[in-house]
N, C-alpha and C. Protein backbone atom coordinates (compact mmCIF):
# COMPACT_ATOMS: atom_id res chain seq x y z
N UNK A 1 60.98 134.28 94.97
CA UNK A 1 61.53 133.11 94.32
C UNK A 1 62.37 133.56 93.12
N UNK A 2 63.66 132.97 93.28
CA UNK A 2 64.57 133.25 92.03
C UNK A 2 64.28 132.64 90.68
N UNK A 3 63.86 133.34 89.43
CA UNK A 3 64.09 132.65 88.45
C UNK A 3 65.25 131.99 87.94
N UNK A 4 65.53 130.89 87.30
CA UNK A 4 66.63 130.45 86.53
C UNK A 4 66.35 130.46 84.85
N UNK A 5 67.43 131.10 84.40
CA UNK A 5 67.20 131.25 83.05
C UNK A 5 67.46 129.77 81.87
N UNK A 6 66.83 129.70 81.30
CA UNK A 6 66.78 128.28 80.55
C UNK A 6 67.55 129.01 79.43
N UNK A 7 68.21 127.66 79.39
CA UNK A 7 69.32 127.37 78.05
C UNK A 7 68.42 126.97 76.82
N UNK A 8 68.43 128.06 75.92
CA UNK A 8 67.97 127.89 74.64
C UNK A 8 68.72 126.98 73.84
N UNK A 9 67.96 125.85 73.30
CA UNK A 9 68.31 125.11 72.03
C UNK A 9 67.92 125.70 70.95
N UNK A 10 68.96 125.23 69.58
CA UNK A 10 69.14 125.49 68.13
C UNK A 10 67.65 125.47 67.88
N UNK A 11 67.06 126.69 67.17
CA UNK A 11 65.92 126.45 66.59
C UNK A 11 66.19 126.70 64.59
N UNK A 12 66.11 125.38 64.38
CA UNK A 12 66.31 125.66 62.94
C UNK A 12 65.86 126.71 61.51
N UNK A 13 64.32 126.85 62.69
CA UNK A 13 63.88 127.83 60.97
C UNK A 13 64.08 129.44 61.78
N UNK A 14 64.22 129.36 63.06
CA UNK A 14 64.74 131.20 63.45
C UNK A 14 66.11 131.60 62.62
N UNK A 15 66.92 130.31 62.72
CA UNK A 15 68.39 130.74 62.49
C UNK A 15 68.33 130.51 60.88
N UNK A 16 67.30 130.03 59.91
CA UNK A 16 67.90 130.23 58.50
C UNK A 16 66.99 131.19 58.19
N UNK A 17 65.82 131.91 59.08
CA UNK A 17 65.26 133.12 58.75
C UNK A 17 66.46 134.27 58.75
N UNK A 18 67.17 133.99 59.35
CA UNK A 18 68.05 135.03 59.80
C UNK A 18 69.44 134.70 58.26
N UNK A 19 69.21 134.09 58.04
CA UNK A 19 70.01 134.00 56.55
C UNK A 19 69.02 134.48 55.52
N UNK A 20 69.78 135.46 54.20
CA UNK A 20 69.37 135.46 53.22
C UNK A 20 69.12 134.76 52.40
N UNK A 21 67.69 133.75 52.76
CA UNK A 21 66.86 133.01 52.23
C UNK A 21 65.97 133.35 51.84
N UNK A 22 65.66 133.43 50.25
CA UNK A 22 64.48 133.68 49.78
C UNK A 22 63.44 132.57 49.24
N UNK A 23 62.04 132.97 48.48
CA UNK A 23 61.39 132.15 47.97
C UNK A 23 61.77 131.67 46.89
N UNK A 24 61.98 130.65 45.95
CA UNK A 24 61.99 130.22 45.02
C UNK A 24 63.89 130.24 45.05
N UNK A 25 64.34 129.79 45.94
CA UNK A 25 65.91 129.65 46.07
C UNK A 25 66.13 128.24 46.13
N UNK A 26 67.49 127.87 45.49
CA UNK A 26 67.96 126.32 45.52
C UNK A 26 68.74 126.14 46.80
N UNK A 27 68.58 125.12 47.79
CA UNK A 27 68.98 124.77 49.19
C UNK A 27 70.07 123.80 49.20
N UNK A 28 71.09 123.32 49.71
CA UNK A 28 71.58 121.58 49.63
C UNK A 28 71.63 122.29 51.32
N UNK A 29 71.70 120.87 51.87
CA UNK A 29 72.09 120.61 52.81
C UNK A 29 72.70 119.60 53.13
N UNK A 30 74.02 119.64 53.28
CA UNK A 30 74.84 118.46 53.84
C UNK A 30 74.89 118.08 55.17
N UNK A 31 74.62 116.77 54.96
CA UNK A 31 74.36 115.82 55.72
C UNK A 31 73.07 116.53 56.53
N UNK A 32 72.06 116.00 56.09
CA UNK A 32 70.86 116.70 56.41
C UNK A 32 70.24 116.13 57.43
N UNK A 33 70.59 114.79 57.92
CA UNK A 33 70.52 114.03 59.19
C UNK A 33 68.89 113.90 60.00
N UNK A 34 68.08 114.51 60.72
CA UNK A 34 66.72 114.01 60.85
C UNK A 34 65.90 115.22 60.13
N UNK A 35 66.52 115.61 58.99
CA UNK A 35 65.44 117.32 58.27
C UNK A 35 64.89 118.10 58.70
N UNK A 36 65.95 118.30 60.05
CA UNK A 36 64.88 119.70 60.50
C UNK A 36 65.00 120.68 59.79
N UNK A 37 66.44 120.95 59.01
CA UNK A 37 67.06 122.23 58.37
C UNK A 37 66.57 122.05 56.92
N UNK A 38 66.30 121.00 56.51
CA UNK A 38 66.06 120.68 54.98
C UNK A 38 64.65 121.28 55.05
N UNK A 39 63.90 120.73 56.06
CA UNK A 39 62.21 121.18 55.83
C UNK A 39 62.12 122.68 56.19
N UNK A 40 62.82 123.24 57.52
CA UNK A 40 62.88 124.96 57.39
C UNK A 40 62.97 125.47 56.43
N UNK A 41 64.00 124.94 55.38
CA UNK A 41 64.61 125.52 54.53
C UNK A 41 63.67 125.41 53.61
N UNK A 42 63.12 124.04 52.92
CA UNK A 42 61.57 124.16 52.36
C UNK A 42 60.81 124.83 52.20
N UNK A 43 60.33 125.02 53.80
CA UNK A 43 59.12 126.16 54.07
C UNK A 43 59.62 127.76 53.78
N UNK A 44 60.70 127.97 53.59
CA UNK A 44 61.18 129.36 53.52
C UNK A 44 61.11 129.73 51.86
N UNK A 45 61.82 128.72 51.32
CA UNK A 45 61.91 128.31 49.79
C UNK A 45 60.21 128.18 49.00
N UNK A 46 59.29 128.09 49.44
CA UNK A 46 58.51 127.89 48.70
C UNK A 46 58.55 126.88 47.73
N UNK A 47 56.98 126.70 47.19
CA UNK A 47 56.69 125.73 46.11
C UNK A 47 57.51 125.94 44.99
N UNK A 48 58.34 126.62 44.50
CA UNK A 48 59.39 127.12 43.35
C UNK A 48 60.38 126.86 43.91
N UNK A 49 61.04 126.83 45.24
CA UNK A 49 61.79 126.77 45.85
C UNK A 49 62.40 125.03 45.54
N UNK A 50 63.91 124.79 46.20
CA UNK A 50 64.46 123.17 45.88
C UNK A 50 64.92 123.20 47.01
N UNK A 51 64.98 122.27 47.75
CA UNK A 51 65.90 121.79 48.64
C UNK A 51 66.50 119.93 48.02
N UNK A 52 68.12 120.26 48.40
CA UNK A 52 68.52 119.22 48.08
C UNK A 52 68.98 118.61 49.18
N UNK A 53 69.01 117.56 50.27
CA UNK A 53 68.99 117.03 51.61
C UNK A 53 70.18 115.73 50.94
N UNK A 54 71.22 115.94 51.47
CA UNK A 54 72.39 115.20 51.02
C UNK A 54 73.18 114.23 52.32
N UNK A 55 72.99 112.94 52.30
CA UNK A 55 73.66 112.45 53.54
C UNK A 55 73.98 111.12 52.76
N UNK A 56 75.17 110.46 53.83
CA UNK A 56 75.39 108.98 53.54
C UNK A 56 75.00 108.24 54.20
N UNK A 57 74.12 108.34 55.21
CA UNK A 57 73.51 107.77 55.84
C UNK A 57 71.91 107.11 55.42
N UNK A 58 71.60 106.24 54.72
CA UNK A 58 70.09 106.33 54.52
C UNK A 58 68.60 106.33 56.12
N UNK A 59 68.84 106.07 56.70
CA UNK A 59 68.23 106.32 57.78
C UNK A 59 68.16 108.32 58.34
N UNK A 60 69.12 108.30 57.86
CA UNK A 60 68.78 110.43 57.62
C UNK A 60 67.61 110.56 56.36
N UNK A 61 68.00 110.00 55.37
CA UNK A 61 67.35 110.48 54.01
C UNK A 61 66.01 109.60 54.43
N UNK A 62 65.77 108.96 55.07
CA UNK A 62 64.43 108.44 54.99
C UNK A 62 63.37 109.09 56.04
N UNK A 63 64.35 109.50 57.47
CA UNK A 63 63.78 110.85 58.33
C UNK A 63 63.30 111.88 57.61
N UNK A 64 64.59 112.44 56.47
CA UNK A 64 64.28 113.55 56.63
C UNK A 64 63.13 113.56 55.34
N UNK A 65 62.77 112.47 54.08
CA UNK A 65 61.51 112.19 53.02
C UNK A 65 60.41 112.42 54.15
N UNK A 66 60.17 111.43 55.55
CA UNK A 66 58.91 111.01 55.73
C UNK A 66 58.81 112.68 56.66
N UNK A 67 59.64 113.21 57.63
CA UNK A 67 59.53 114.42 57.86
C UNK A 67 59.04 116.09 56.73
N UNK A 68 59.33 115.52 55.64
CA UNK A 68 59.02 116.68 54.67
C UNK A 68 57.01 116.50 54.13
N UNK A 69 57.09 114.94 53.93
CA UNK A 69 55.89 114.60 53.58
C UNK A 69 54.85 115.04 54.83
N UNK A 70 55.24 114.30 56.05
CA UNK A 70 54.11 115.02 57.01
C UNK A 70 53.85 116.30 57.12
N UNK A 71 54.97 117.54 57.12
CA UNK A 71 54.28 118.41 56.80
C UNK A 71 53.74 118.96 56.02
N UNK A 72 54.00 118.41 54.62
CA UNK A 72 53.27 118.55 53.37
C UNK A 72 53.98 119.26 52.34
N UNK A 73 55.81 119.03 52.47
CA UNK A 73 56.42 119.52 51.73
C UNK A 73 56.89 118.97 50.41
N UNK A 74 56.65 119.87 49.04
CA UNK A 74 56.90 118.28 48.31
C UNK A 74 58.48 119.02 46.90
N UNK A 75 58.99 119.89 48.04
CA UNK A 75 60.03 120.60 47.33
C UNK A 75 61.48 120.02 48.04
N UNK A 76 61.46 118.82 48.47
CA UNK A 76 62.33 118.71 49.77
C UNK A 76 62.82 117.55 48.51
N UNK A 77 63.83 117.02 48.07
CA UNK A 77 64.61 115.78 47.62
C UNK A 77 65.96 115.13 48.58
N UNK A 78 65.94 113.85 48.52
CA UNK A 78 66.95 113.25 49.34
C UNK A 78 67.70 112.53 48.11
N UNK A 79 69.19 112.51 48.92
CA UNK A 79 69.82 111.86 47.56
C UNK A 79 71.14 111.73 48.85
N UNK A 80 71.60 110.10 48.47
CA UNK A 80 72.81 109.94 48.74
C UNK A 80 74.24 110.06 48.20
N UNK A 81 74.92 110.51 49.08
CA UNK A 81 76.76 110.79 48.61
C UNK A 81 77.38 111.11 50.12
N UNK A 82 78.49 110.73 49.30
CA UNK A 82 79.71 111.16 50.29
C UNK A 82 80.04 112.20 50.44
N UNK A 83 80.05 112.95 51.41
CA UNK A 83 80.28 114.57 50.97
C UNK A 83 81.61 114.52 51.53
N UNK A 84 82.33 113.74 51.90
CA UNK A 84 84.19 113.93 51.48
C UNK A 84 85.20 113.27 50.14
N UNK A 85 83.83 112.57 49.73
CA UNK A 85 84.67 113.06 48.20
C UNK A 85 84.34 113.84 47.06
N UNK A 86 85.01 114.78 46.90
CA UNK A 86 84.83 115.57 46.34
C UNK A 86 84.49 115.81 44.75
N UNK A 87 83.46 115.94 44.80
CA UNK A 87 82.20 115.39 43.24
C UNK A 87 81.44 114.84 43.53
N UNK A 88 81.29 113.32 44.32
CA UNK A 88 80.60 112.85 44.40
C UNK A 88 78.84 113.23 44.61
N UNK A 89 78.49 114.49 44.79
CA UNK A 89 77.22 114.68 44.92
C UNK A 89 76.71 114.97 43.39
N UNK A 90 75.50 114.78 42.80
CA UNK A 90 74.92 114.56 41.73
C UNK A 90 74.47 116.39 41.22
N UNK A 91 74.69 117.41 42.35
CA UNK A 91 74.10 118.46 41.93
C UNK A 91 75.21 119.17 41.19
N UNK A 92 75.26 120.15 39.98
CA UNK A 92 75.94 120.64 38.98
C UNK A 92 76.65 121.36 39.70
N UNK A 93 77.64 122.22 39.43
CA UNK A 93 78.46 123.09 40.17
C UNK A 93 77.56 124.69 39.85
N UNK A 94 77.72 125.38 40.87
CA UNK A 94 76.78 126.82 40.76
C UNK A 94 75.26 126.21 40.91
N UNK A 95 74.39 124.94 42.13
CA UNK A 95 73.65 125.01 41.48
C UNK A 95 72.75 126.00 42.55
N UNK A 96 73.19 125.98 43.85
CA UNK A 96 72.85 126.16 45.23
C UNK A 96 73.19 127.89 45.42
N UNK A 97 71.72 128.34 46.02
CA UNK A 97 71.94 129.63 46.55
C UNK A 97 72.44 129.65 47.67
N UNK A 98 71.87 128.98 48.26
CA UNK A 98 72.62 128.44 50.26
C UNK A 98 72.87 126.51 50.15
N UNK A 99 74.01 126.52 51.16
CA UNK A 99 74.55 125.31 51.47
C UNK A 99 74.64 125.18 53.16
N UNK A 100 74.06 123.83 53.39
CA UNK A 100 73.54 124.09 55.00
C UNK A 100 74.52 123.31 55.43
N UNK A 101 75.70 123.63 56.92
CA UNK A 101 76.66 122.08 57.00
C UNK A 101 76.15 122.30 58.56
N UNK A 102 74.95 122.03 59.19
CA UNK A 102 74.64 121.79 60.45
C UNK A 102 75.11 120.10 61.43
N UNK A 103 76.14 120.55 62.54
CA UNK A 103 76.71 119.19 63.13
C UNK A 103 77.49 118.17 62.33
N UNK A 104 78.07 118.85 61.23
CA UNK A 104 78.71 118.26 59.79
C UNK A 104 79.84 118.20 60.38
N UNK A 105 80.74 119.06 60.07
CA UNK A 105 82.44 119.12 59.97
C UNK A 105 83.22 118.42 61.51
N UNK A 106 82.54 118.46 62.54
CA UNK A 106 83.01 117.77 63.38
C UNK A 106 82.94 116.12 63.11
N UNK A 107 82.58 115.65 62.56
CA UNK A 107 82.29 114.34 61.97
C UNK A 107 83.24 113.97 61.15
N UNK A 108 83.47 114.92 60.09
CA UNK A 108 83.75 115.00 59.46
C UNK A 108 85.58 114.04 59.09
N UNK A 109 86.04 113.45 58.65
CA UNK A 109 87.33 112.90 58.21
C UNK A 109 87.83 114.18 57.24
N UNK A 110 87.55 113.66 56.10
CA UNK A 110 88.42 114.81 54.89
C UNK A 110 87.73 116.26 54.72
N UNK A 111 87.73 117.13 56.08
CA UNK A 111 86.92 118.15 56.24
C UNK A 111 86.93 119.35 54.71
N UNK A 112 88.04 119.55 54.11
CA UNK A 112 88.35 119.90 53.13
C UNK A 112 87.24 119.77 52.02
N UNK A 113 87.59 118.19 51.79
CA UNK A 113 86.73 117.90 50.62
C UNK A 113 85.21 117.81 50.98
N UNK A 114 85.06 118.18 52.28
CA UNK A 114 83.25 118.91 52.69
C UNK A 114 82.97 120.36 51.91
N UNK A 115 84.34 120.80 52.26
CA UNK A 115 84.20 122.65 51.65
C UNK A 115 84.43 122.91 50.77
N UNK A 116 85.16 122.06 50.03
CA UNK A 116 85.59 122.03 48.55
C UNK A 116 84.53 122.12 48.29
N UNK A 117 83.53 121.00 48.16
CA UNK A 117 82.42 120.21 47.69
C UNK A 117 81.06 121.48 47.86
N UNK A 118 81.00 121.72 49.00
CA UNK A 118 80.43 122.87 49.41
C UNK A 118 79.99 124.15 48.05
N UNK A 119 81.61 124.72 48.08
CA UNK A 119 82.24 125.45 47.38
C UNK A 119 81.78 125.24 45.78
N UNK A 120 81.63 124.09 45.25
CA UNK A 120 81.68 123.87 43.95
C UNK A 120 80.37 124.16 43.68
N UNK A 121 78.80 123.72 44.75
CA UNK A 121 77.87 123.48 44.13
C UNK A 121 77.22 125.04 44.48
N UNK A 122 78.40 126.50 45.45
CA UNK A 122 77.02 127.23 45.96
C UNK A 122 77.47 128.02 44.76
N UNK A 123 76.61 129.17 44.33
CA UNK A 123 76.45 129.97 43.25
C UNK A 123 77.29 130.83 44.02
N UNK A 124 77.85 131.99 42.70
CA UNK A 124 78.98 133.35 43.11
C UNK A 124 78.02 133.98 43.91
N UNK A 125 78.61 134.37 44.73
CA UNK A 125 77.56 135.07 46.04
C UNK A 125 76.56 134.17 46.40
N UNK A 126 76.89 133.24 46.37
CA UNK A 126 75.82 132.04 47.20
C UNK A 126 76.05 132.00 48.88
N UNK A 127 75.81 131.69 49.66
CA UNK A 127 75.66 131.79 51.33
C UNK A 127 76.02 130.13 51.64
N UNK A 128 76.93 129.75 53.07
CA UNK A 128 77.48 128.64 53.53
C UNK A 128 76.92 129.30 54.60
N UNK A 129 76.29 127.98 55.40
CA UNK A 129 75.56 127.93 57.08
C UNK A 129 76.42 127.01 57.48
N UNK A 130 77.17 127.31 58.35
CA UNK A 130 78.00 126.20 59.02
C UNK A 130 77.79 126.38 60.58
N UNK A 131 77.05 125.59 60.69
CA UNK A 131 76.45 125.24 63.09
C UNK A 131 77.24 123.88 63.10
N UNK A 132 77.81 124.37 64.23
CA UNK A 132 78.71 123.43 65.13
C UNK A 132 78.30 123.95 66.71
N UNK A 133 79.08 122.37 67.56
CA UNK A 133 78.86 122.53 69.08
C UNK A 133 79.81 123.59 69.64
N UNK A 134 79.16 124.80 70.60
CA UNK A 134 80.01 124.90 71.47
C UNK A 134 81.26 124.02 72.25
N UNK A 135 82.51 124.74 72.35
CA UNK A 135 82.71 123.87 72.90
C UNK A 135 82.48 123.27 74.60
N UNK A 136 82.14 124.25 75.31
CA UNK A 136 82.48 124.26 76.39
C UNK A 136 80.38 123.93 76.64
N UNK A 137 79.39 123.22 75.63
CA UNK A 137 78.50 122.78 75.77
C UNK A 137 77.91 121.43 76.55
N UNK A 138 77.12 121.52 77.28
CA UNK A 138 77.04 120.22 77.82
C UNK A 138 76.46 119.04 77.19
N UNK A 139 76.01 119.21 76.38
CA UNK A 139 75.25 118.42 74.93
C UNK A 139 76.30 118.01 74.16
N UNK A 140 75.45 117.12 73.61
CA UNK A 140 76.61 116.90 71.99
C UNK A 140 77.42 115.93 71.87
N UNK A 141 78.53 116.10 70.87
CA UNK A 141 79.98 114.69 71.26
C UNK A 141 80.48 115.46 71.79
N UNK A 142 81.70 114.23 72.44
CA UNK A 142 82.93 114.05 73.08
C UNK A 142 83.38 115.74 72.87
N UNK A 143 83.91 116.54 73.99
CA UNK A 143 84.64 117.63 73.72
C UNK A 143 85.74 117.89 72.72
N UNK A 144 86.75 116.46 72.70
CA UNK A 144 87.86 116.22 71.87
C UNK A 144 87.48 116.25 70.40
N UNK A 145 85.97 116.14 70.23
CA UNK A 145 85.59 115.73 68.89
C UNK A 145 85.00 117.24 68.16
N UNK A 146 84.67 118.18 68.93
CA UNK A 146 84.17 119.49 68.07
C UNK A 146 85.37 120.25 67.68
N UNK A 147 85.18 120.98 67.00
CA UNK A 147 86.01 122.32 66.35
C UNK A 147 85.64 123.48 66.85
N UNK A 148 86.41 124.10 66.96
CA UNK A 148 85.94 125.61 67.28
C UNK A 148 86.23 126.44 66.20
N UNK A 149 85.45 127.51 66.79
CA UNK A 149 84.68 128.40 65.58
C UNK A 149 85.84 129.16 65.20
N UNK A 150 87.03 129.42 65.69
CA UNK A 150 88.18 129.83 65.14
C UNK A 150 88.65 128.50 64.08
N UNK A 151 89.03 127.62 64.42
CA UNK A 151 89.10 126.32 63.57
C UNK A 151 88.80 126.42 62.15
N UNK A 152 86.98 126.55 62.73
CA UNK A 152 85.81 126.36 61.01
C UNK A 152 86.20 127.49 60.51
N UNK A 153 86.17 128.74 60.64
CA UNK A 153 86.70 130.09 60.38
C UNK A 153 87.97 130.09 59.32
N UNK A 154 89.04 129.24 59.95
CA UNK A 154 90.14 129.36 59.48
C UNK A 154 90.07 128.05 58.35
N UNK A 155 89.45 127.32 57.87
CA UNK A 155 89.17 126.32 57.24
C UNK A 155 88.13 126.53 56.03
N UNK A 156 87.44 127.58 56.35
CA UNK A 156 87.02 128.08 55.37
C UNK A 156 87.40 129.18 54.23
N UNK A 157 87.84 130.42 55.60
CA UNK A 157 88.61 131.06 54.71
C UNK A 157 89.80 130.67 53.96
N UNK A 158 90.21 129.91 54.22
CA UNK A 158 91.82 128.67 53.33
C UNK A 158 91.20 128.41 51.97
N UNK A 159 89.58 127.94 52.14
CA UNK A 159 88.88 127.55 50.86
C UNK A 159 88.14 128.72 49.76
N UNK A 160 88.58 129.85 50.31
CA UNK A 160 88.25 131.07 49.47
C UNK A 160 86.68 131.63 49.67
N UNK A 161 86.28 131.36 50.83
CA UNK A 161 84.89 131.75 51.22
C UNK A 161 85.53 132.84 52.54
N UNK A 162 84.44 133.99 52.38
CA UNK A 162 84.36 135.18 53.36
C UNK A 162 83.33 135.06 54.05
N UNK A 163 83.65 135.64 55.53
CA UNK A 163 82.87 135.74 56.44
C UNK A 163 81.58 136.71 56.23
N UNK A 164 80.54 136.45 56.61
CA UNK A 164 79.41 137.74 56.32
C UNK A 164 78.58 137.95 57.42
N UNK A 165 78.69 136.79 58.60
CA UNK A 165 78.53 137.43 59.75
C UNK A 165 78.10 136.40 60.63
N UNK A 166 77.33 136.26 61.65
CA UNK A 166 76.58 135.22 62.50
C UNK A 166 75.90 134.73 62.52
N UNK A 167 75.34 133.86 63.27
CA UNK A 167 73.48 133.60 63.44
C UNK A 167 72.77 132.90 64.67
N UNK A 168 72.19 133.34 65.08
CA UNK A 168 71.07 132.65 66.03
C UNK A 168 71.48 131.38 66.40
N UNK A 169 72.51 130.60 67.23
CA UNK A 169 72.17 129.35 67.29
C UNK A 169 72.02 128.97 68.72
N UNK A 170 71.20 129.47 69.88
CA UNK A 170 70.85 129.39 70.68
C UNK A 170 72.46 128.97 71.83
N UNK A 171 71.99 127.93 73.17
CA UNK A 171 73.24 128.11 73.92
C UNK A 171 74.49 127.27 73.86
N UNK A 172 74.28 126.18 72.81
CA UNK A 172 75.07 124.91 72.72
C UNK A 172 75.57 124.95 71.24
N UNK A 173 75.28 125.59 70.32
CA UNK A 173 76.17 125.70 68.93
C UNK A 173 76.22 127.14 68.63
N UNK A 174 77.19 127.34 68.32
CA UNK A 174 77.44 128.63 67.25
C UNK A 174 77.41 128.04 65.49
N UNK A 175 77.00 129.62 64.94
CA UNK A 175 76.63 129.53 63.54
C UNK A 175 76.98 130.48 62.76
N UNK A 176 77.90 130.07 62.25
CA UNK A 176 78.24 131.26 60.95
C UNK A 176 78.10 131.68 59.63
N UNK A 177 78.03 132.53 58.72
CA UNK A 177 77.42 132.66 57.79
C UNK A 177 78.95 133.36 56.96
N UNK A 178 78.93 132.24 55.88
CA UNK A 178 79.88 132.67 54.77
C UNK A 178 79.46 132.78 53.55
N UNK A 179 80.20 133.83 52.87
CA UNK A 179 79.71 133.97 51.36
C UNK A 179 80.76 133.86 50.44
N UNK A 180 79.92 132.84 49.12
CA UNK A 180 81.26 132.61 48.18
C UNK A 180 81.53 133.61 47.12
């Protein structure tokens, strides 16, 4: 009997293990949407540790509160903004060691003022996680609606962030890792 090999899905806390995430590090995550990445990021961060879980959606920020509480995380904060205009989020500039933009920028309208925004709050040598859909994935939105990783690549580097390498995102998104 022939095996068939199964298509791995995104596992959130393999792929930010695989980022230089430490304990007691400051997190944002934009558009943090049902917290799987906000609470990985939690549990990696420790009780000293911050995660800041940033969406305009309140039905994300209320997933991703009651998701942090069941597992018993109490380093996880939700806070609403627009993350295409640029300021609008409440955290200081330099405040973030890592900035998470998981299923973000394809959504995205004023993709810019995502990376701008990005850009302002991660610290000098701070780390950008940016997962997006394959394109050629059978999951996900509309084909017309993702970016490709040449795209995000070239959209970042425009915004003065360098590449530092890959990450784990199983068979339906790629994930890249930039440093500011």
């Amino acid at each position: 009997m022939q095996q068939t090999k199964t298509k791995s899905f995104l596992n959130p806390d393999r792929l930010l293990r695989a980022v230089p995430l430490q304990p007691n590090m400051t997190v944002a995550d934009f558009g943090c949407g049902n917290g799987y990445y906000a609470v990985a990021a939690g549990a990696i961060v420790g009780k000293k540790g911050r995660v800041f879980a940033l969406d305009i959606m309140e039905d994300a920020l209320s997933q991703t509160s009651t998701l942090a509480k069941l597992v018993g995380l109490h380093n996880v904060s939700t806070e609403s903004c627009d993350l295409e205009k640029f300021g609008s989020c409440k955290l200081p500039d330099t405040a973030a060691d890592v900035v998470i933009m998981a299923s973000l920028l394809h959504q995205a309208d004023n993709k810019d003022n995502v990376i701008r925004e990005a850009y302002r709050v991660l610290k000098t040598g701070g780390y950008l996680v940016v997962i997006e859909w394959n394109s050629d994935a059978l999951l996900g939105p509309a084909p017309k609606e993702r970016l490709s990783e040449m795209a995000v690549r070239q959209l970042l580097e425009k915004h003065g962030l360098r590449p530092a390498g890959t990450l784990p995102a199983g068979a339906f998104h790629y994930a890249l890792l930039y440093q500011k």
